[in-house]
C-alpha atoms as a PDB file:
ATOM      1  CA  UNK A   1     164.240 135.175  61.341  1.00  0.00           C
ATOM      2  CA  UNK A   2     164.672 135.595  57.558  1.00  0.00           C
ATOM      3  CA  UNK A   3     167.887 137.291  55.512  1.00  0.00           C
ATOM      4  CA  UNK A   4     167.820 138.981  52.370  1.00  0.00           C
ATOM      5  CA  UNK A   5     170.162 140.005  49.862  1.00  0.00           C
ATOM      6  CA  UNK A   6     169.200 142.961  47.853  1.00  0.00           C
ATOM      7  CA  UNK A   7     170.908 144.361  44.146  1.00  0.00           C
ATOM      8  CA  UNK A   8     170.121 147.982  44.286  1.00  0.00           C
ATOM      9  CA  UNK A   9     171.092 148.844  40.423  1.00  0.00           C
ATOM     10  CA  UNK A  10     170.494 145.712  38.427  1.00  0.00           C
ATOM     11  CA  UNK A  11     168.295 142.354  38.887  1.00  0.00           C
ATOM     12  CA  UNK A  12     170.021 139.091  39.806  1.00  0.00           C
ATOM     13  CA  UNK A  13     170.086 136.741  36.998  1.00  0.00           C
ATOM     14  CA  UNK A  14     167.505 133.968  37.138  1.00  0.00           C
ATOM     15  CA  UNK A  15     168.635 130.482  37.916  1.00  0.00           C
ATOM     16  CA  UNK A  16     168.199 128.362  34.486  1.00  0.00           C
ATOM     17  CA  UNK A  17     165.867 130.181  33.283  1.00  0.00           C
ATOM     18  CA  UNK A  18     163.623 130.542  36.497  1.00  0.00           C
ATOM     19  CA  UNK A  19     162.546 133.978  37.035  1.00  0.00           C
ATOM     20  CA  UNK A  20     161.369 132.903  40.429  1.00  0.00           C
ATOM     21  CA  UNK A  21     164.887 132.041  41.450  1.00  0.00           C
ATOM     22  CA  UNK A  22     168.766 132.627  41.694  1.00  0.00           C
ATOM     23  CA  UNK A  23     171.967 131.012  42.314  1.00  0.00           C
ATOM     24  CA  UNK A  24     173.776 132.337  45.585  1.00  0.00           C
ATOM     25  CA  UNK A  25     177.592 131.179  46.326  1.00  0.00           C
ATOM     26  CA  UNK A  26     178.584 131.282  50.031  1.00  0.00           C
ATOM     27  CA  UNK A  27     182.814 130.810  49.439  1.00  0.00           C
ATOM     28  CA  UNK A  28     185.216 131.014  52.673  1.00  0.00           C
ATOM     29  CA  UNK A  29     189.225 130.579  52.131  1.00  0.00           C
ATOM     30  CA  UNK A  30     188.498 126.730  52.245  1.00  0.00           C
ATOM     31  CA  UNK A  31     185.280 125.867  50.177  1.00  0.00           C
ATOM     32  CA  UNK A  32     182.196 127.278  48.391  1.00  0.00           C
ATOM     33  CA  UNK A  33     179.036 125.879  48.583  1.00  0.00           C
ATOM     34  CA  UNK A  34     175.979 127.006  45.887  1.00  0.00           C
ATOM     35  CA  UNK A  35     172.507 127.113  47.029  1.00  0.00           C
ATOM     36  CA  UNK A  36     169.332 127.958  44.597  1.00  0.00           C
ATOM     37  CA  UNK A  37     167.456 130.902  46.821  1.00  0.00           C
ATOM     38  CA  UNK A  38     163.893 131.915  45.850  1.00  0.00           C
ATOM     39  CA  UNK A  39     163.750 135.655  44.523  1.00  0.00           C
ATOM     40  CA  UNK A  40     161.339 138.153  44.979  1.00  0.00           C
ATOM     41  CA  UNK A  41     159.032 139.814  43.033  1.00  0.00           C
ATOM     42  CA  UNK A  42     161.286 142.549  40.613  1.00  0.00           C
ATOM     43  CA  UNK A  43     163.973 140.642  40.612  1.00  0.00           C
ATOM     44  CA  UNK A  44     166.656 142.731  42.792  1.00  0.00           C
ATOM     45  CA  UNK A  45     165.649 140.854  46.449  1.00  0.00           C
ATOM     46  CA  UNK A  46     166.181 137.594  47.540  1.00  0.00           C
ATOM     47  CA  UNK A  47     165.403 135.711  50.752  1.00  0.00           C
ATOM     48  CA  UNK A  48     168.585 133.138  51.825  1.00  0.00           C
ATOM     49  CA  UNK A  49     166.790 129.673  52.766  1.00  0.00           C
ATOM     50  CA  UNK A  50     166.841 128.049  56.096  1.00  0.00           C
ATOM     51  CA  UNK A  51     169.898 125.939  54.908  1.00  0.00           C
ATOM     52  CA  UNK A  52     171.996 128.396  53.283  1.00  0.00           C
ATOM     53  CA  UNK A  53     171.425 131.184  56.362  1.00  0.00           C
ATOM     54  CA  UNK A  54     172.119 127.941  58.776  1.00  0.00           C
ATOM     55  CA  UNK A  55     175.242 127.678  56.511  1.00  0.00           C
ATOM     56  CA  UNK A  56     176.180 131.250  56.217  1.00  0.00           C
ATOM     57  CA  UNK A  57     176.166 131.361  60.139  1.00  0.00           C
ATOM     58  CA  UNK A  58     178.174 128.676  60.318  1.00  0.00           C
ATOM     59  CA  UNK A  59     180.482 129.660  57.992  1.00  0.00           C
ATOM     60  CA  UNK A  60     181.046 133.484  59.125  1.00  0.00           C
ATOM     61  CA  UNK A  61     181.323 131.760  62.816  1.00  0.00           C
ATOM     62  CA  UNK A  62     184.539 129.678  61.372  1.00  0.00           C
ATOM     63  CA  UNK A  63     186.252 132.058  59.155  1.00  0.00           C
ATOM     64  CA  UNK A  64     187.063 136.028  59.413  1.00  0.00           C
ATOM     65  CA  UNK A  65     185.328 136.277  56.677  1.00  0.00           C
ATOM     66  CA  UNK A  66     183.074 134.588  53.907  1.00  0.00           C
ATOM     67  CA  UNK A  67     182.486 136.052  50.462  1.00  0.00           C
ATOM     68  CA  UNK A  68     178.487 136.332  48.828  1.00  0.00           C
ATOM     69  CA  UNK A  69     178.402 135.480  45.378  1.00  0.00           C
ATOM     70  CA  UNK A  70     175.294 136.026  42.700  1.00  0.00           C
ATOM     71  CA  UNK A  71     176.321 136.080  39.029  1.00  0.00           C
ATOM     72  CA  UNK A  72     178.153 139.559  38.794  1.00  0.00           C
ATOM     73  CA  UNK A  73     177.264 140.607  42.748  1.00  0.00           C
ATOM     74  CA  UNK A  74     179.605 139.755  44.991  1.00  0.00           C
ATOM     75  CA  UNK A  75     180.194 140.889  48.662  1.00  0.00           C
ATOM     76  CA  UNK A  76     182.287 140.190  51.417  1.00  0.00           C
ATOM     77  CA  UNK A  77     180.716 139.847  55.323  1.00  0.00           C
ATOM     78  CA  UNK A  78     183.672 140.363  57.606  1.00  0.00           C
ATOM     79  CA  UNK A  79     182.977 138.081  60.820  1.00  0.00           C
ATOM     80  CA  UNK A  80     183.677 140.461  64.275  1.00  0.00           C
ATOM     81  CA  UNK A  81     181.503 143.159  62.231  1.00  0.00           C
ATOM     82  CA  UNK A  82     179.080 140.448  61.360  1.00  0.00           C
ATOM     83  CA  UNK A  83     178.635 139.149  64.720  1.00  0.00           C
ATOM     84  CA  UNK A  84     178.286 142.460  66.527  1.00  0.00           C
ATOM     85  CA  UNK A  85     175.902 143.106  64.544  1.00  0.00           C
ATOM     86  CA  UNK A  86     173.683 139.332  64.507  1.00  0.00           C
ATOM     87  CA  UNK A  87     174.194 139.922  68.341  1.00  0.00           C
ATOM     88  CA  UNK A  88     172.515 143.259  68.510  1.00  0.00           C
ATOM     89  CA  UNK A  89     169.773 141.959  66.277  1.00  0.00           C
ATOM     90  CA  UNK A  90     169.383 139.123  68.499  1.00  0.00           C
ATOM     91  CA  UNK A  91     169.474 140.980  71.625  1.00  0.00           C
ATOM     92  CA  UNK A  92     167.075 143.437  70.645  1.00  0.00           C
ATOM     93  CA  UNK A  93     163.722 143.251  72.271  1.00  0.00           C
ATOM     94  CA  UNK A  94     160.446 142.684  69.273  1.00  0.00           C
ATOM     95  CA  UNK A  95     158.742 146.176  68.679  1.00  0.00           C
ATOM     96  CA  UNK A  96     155.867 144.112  68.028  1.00  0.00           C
ATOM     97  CA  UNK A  97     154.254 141.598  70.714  1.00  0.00           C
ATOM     98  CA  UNK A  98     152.268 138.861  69.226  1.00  0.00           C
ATOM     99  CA  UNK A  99     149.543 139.434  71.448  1.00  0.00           C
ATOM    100  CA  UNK A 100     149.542 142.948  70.379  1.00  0.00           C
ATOM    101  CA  UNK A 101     149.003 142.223  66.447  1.00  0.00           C
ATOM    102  CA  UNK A 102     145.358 140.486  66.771  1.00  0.00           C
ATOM    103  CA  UNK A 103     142.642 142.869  68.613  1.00  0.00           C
ATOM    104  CA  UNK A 104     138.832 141.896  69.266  1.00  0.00           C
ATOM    105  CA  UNK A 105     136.573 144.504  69.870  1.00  0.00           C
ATOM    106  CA  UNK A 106     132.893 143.623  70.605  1.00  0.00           C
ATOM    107  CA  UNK A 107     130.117 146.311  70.432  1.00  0.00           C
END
């Protein structure tokens, strides 16, 4: 499982420099933590690593709610939304089998 944040109006602002980059804060009412994320190509996606999603998780799990920060983007996740919604996702059966996305066909 991967999550993305995505600018819909601007690009995020490369991380010193790096246009393959940025700098995402993940702030609750008792710390902030910075992680560099990689970003995609254009500029206005990024994908959250493995550690900052494992702390994101852990963070929206402690706190009602835990505040996103990129440069001049900043949004808040509210936690009983949140996990409604991380539930559904999880609950939600694949549309896509694995065995389903590789076919041999022999004539």
């Amino acid at each position: 499982m991967y999550a993305y944040i995505n600018a819909k109006q601007y690009r995020f602002i490369p991380h010193e420099g790096d246009s393959s980059q940025t700098l995402l804060t993940v702030q609750t009412n008792h710390a902030a933590k910075n992680f560099v994320i990689p970003l995609l190509e254009g500029g206005q996606r990024a994908r959250l690593t493995e550690e900052c999603f494992d702390h994101l998780l852990h963070s929206i799990e402690m706190n009602s709610s835990v505040t996103l920060h990129s440069d001049y983007f900043s949004e808040t996740l509210h936690s009983e939304s949140f996990k409604k919604y991380y539930r559904d996702l999880l609950d939600r059966p694949r549309r896509f089998l694995p065995e389903q996305l590789i076919t041999f066909e022999f004539y």
